[in-house]
Protein backbone atom coordinates (compact mmCIF):
# COMPACT_ATOMS: atom_id res chain seq x y z
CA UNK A 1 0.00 0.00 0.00
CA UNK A 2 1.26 3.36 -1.07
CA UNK A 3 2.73 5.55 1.83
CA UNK A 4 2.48 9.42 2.66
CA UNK A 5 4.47 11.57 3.92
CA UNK A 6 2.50 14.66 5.44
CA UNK A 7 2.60 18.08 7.31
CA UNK A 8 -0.45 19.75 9.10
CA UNK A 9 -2.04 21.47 11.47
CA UNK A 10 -3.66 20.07 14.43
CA UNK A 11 -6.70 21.04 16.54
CA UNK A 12 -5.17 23.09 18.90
CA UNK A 13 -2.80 24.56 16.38
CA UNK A 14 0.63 23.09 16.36
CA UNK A 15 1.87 22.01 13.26
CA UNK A 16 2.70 18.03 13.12
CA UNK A 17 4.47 15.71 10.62
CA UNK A 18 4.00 11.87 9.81
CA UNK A 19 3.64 9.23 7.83
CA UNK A 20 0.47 7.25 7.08
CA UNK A 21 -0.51 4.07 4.85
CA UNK A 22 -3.31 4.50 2.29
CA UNK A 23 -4.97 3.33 -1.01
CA UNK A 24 -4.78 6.84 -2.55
CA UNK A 25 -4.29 10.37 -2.10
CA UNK A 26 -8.13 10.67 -1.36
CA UNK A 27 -8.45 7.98 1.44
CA UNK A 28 -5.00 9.92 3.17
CA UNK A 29 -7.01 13.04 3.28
CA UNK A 30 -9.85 11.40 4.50
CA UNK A 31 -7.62 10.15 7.79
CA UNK A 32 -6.65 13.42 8.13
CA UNK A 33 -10.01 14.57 8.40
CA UNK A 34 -10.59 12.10 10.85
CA UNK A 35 -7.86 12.94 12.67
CA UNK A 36 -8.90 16.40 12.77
CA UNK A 37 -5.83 17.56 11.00
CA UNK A 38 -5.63 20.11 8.27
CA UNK A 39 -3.12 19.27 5.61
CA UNK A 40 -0.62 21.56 4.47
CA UNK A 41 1.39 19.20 2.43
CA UNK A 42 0.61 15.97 1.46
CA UNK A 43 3.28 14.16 -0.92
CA UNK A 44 3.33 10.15 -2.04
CA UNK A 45 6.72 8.30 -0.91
CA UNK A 46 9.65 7.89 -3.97
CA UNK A 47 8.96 4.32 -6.03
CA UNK A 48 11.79 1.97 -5.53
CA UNK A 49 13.08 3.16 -9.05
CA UNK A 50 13.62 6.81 -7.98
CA UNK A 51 10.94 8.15 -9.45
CA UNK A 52 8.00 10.25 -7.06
CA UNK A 53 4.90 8.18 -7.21
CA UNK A 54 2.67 10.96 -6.55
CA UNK A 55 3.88 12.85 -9.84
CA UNK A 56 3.73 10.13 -12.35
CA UNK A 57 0.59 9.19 -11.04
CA UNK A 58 -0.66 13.30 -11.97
CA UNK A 59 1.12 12.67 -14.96
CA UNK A 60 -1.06 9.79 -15.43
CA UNK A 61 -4.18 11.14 -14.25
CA UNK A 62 -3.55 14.42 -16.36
CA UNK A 63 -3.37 12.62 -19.54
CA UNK A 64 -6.40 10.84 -18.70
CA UNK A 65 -8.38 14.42 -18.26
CA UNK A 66 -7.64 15.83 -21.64
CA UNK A 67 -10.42 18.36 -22.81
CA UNK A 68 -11.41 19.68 -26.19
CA UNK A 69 -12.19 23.30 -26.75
CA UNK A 70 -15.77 23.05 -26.02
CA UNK A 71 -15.48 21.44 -22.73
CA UNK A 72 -12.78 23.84 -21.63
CA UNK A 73 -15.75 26.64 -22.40
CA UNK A 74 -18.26 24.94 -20.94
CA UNK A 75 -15.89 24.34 -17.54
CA UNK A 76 -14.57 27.68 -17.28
CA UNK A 77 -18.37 29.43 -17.53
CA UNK A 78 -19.81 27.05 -15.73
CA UNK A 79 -16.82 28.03 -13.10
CA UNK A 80 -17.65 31.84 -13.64
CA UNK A 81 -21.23 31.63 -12.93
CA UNK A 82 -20.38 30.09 -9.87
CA UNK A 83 -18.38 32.31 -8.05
CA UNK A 84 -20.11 35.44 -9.60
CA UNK A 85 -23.16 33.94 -7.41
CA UNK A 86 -21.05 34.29 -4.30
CA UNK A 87 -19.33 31.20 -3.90
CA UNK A 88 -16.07 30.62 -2.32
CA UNK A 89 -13.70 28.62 -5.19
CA UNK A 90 -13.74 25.29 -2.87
CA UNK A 91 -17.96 25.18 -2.90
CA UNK A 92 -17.67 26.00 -6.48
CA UNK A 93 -15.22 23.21 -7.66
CA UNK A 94 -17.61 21.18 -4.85
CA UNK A 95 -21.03 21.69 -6.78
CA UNK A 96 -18.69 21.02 -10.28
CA UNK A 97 -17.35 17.74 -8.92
CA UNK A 98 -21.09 16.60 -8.06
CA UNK A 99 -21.78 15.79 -11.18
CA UNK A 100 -24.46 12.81 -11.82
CA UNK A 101 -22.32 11.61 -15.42
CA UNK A 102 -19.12 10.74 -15.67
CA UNK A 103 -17.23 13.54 -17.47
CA UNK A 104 -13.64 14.67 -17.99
CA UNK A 105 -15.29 18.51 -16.54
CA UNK A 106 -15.78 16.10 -13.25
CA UNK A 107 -12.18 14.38 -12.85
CA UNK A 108 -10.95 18.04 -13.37
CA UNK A 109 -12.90 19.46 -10.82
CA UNK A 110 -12.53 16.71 -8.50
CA UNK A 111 -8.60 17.41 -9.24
CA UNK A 112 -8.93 21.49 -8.56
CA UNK A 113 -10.74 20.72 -5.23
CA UNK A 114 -8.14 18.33 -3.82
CA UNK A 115 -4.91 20.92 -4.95
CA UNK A 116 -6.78 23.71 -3.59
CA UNK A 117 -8.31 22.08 -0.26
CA UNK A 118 -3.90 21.76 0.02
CA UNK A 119 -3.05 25.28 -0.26
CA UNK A 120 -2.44 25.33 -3.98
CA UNK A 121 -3.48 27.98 -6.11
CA UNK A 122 -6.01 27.34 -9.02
CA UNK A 123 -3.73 28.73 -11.73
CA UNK A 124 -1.07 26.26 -10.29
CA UNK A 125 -3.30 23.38 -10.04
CA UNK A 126 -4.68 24.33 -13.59
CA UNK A 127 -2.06 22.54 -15.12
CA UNK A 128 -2.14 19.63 -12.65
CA UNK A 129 -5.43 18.59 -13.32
CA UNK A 130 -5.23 18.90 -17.24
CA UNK A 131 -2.56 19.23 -19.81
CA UNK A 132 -5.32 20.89 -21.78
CA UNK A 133 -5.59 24.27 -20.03
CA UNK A 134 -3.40 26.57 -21.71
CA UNK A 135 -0.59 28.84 -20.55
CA UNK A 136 -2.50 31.85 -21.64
CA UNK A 137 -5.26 30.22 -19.59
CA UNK A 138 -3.78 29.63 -16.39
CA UNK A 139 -1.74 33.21 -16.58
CA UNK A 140 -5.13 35.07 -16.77
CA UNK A 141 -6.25 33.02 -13.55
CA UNK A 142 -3.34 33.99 -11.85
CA UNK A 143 -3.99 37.67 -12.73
CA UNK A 144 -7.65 36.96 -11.43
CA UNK A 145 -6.53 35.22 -8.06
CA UNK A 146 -4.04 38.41 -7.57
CA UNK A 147 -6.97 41.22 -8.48
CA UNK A 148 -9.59 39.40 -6.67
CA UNK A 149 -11.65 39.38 -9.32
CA UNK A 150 -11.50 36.00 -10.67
CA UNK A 151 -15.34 35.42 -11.56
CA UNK A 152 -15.34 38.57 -13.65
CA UNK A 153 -11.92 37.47 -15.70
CA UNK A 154 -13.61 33.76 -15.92
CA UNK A 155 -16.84 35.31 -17.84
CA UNK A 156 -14.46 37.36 -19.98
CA UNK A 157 -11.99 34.53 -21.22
CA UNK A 158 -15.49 32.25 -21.72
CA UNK A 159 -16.38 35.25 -24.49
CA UNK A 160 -12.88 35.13 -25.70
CA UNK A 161 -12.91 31.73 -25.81
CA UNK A 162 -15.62 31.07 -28.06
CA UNK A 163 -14.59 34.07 -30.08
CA UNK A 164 -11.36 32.44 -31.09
CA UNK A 165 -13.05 28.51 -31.43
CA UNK A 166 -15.56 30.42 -33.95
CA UNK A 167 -12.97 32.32 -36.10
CA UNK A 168 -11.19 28.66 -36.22
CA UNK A 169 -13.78 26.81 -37.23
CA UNK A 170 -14.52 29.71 -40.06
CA UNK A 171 -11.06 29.33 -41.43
CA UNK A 172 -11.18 25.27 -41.48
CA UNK A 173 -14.52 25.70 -43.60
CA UNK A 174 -12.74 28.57 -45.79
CA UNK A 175 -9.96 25.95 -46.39
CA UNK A 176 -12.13 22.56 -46.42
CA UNK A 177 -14.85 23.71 -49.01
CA UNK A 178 -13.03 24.87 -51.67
CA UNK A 179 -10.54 21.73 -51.25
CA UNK A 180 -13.38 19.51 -51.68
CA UNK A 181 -15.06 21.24 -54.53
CA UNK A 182 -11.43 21.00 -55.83
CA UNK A 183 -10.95 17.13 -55.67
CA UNK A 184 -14.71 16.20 -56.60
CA UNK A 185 -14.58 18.40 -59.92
CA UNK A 186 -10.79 16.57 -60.20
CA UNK A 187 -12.51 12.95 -59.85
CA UNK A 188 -15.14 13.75 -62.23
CA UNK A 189 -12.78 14.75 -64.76
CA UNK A 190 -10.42 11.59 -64.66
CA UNK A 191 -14.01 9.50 -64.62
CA UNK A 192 -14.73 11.19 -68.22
CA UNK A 193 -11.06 10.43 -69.18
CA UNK A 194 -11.03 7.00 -67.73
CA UNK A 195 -14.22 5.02 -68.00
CA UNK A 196 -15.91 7.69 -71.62
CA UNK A 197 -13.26 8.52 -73.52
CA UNK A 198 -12.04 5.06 -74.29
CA UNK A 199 -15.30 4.04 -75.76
CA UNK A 200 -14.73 6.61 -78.65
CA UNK A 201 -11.68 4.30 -79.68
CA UNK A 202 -13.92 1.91 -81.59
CA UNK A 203 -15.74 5.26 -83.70
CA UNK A 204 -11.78 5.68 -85.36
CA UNK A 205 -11.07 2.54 -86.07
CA UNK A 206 -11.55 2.74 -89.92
CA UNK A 207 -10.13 6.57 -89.93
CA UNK A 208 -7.89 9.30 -88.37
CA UNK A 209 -9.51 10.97 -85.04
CA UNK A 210 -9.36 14.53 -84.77
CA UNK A 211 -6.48 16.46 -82.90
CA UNK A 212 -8.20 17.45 -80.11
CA UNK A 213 -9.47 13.59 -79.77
CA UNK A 214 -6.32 11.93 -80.01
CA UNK A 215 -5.00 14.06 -76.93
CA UNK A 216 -8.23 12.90 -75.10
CA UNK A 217 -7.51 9.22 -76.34
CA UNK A 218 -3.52 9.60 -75.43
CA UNK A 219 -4.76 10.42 -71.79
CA UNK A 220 -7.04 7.89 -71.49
CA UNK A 221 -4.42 5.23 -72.34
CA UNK A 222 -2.01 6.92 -70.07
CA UNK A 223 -3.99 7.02 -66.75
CA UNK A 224 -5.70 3.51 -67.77
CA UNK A 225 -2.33 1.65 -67.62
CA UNK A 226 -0.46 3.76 -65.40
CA UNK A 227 -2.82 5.84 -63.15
CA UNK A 228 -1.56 3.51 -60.45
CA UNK A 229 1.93 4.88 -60.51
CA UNK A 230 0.45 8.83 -60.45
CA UNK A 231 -1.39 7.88 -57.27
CA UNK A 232 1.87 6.16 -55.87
CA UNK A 233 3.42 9.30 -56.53
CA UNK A 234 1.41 11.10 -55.48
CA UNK A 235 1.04 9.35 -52.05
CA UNK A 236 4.90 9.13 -51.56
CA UNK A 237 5.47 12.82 -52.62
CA UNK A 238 2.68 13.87 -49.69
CA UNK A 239 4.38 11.57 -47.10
CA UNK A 240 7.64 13.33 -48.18
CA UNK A 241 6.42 16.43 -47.59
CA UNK A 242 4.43 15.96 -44.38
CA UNK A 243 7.94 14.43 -43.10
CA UNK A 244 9.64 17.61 -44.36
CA UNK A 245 7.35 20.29 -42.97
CA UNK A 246 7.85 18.28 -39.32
CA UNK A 247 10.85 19.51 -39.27
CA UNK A 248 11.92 23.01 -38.02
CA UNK A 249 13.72 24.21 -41.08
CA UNK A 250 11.13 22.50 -43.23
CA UNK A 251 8.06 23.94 -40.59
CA UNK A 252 9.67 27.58 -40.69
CA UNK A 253 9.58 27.34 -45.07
CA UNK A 254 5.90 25.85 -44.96
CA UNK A 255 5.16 28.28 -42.23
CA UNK A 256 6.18 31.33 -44.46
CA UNK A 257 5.27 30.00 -47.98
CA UNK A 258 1.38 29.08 -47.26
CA UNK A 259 0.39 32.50 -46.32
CA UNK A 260 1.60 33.39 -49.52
CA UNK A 261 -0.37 31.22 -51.42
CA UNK A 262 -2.78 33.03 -53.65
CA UNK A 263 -6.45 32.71 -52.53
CA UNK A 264 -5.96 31.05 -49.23
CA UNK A 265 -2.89 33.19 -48.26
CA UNK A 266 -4.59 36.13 -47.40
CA UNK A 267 -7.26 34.20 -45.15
CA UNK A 268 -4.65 32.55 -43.18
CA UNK A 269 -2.86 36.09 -42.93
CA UNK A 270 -6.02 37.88 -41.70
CA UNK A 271 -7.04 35.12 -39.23
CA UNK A 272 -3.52 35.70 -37.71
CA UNK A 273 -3.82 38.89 -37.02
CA UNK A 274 -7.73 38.41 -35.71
CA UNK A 275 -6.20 36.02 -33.56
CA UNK A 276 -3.20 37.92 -32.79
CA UNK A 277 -5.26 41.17 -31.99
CA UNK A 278 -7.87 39.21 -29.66
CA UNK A 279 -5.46 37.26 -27.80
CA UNK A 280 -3.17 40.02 -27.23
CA UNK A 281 -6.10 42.55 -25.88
CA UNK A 282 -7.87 40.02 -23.79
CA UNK A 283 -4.49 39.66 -22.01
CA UNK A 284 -3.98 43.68 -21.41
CA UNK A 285 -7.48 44.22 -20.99
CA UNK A 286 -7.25 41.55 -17.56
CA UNK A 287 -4.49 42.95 -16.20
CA UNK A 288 -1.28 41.57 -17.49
CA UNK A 289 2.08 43.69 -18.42
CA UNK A 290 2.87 44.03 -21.98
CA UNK A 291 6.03 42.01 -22.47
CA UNK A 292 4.37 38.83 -20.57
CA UNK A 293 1.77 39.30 -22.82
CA UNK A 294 3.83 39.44 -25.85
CA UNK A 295 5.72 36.42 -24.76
CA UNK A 296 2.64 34.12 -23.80
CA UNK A 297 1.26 34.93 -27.02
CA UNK A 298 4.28 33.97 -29.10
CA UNK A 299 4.35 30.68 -27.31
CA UNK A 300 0.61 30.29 -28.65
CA UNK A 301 1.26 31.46 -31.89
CA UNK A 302 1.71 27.96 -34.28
CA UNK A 303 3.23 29.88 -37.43
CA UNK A 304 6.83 29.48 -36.69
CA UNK A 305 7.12 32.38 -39.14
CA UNK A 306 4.75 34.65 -37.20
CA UNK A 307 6.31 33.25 -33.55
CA UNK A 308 10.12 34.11 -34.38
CA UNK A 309 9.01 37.77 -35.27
CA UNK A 310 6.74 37.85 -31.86
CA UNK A 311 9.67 36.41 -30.01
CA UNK A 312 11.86 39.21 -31.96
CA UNK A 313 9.31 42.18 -30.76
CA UNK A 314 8.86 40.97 -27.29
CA UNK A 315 12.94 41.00 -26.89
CA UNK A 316 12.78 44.62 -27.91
CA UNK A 317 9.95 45.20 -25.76
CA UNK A 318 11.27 44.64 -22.75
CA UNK A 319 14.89 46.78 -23.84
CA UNK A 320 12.15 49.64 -23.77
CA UNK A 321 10.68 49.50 -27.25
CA UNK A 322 7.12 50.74 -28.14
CA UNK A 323 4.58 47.60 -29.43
CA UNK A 324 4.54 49.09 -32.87
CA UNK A 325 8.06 50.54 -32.96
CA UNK A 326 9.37 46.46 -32.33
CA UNK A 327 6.49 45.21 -34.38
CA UNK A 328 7.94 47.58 -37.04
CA UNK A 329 11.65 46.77 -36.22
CA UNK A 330 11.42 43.28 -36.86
CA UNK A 331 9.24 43.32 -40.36
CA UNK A 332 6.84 41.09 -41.49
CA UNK A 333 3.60 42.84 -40.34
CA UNK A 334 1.25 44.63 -42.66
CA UNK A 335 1.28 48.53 -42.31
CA UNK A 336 -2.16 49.18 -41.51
CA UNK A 337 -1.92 46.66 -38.49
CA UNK A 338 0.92 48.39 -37.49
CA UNK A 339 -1.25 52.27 -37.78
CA UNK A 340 -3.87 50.91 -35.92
CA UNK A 341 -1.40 49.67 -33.17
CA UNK A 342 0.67 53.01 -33.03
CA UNK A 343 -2.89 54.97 -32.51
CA UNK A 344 -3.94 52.48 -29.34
CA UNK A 345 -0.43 53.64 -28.23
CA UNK A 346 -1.29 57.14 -28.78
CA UNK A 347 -4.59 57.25 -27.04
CA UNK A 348 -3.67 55.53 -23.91
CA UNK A 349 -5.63 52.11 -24.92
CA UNK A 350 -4.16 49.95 -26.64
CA UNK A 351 -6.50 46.79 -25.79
CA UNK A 352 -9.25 49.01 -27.06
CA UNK A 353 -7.39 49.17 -30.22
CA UNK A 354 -6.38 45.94 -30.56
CA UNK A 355 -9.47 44.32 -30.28
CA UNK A 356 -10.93 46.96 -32.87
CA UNK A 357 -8.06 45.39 -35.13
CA UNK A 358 -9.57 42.12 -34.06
CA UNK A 359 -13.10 42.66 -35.07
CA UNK A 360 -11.31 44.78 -38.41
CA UNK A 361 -9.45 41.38 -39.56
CA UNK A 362 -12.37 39.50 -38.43
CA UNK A 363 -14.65 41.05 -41.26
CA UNK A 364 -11.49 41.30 -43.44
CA UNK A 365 -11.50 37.47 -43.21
CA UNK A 366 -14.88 36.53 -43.65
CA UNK A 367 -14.72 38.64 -46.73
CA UNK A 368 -12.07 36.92 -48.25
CA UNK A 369 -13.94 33.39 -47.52
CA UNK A 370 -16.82 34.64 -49.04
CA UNK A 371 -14.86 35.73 -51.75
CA UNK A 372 -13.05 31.96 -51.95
CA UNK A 373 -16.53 30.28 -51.77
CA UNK A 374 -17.96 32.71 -54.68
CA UNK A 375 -15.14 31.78 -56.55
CA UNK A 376 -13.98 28.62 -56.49
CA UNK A 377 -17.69 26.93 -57.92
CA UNK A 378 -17.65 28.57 -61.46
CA UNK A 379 -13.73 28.05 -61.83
CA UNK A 380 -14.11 24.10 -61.01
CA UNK A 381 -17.53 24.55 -62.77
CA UNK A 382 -15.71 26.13 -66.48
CA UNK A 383 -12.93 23.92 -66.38
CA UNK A 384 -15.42 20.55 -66.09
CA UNK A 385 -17.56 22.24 -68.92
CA UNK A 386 -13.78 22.66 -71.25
CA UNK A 387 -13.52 18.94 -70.26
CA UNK A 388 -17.06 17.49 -71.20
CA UNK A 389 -17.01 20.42 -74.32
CA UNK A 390 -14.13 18.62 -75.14
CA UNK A 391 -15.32 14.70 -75.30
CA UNK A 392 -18.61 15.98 -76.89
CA UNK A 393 -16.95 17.63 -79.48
CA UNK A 394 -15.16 14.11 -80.40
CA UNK A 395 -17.81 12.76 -80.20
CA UNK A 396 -19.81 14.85 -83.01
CA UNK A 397 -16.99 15.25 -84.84
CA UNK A 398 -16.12 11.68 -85.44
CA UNK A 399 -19.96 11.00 -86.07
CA UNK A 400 -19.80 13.49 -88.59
CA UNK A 401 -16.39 12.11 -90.15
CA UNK A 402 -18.10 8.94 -90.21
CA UNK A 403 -21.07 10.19 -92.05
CA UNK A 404 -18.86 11.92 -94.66
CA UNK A 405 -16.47 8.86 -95.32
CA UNK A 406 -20.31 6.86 -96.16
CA UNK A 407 -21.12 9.74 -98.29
CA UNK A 408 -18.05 9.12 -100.68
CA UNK A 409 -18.11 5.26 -100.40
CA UNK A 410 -21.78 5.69 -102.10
């Protein structure tokens, strides 16, 4: 049976240390309790192999409590509601953790309660209970715990929250959509190719096909005997480059070359800066400094391309450097982002700003998807038409051909 090594404080006040024998970490509080002893620290006894048995089983226990984006909303206003109605943090992880269903949102609360019934601070025992919390997250609890106003912080990351899982799922269906447009108009044309345009073979038999018709004919043959070597190469050339890109050098290049690709480019660029914008003014706007801001966002930041510059600004930042002067310094951002930044600095409020830049590239974004999804149907639409124009014209022209040659035979 696991042992525990522990330090509290009695009844009458006097601090005591000991060791007790129990099943889990749970059952030693509970003889705690019963011993009318409030724990202060409570820490499992090292495994024979050296290793702490109380952190590889969090380790354990904090893989097993991952959370998606929509559970981490639903926890942390769920969370917010709670102490905005006047509860202490301990009766509000309490009511979370007396849950009827079994949920991840349970085991974390049930977590929270037991770190902070110890003496640990939620923004600590953030990460504790769940891998999934962010560090952006668990800095803008500690800025609540330090403020006192925790609740109010907790409501305002919930609306940031959902802000940023909506612009994401907007730029997944701005990239999806058009991709699968793309690929069913692309199947469609290698069906005509493949399975139609042999069967004009036995029309030219007897006679010469048109230009136009022998191209068709020349592809059909092609991707009839060796379509299964395109897909091969296909396949090996996308494992190739998915290997690539997982590197840094190859990351950094991928990074910097897809928000220059025409069309989608510019809608990866302006959700960066929505994202940017947001993240940085809901950070300012709760109480953190500048530079920590700066440098929790370029940990967030997945561009590497984007991150190295952030990482660039935030080391002139904190030499003394204006947001828009390092911004500026280090190249890379558009110049109207970088106007609208210089006039928050101007006016005092730069979170104001920011998030105006937010809710700017927001609209700028959903624009240019709009733009994407108006354009991408009658381009796949026109170059199916060239393809099926194409086989019907071989079609009636080798009827007609035909027609002719009977003419002259009679």
């Amino acid at each position: 049976m696991p042992a525990f090594t522990y330090e509290a404080i009695a009844a009458g006040g006097g601090r005591t240390r000991g060791v007790l024998e129990a099943k889990s970490r749970q059952e030693a509080l509970a003889q705690l309790g019963r011993q009318r002893l409030q724990p202060i620290r409570l820490q499992e006894e090292v495994a024979a192999a050296g290793a702490p048995l109380a952190a590889v089983g969090q380790a354990q226990a904090s893989s097993e409590r991952q959370m998606n984006e929509a559970q981490i909303i639903s926890f942390t206003e769920e969370l917010g509601d709670l102490l905005d109605a006047g509860l202490q943090l301990e009766g509000a992880l309490r009511m979370m953790e007396q849950r009827s269903e079994a949920s991840a949102l349970k085991a974390v609360a049930q977590s929270l309660r037991t770190q902070v019934r110890e003496g640990t601070s939620l923004s600590r025992a953030l990460k504790v209970a769940s891998s999934s919390f962010s560090d952006l997250y668990c800095n803008l609890v500690a800025a609540g715990e330090v403020s006192g106003a925790l609740g109010a912080i907790l409501q305002r990351q919930v609306l940031y929250l959902k802000k940023l899982n909506d612009l994401k799922a907007r730029v997944i269906q701005a990239l999806i959509y058009p991709m699968f447009v793309t690929g069913a108009g692309i199947l469609l044309m290698v069906l005509f190719v493949v399975v139609l345009v042999p069967q004009l073979e036995t029309l030219f038999k007897s006679q010469k096909p048109p230009l136009i018709t022998q191209l068709l004919l020349g592809a059909s043959r092609f991707l009839v005997h060796w379509g299964w070597m395109v897909v091969a190469t296909l396949a090996l050339g996308g494992i190739a480059f998915w290997q690539a890109v997982q590197k840094p050098a190859g990351r950094s290049w991928w990074d910097q070359a897809r928000v220059k690709i025409p069309v989608a480019g510019p809608v990866l660029e302006a959700a960066f800066y929505a994202q940017f914008s947001q993240t940085l003014a809901n950070l300012l706007g709760n109480g953190v400094t500048l530079l920590q801001a700066m440098q929790l966002v370029s940990r967030a930041t997945s561009n590497t391309f984007y991150r190295a510059r952030l990482e660039k600004a935030a080391l002139q930042i904190s030499e003394g450097f204006s947001l828009s002067r390092a911004l500026r310094q280090v190249g890379g951002f558009a110049d109207t982002f970088l106007d609208l930044v210089a006039v928050g600095e101007q006016t005092g409020d730069l979170a104001k700003a920011l998030d105006k830049a937010g809710a700017r590239y927001e609209k700028e974004m959903d624009r240019r998807i709009q733009k994407i999804t108006a354009l991408i149907q009658p381009v796949i639409i026109v170059i199916i038409a060239l393809v099926v124009g194409a086989v019907v014209y071989s079609i009636i022209t080798s009827i007609f051909d035909a027609m002719s040659g009977m003419r002259k035979s009679l």
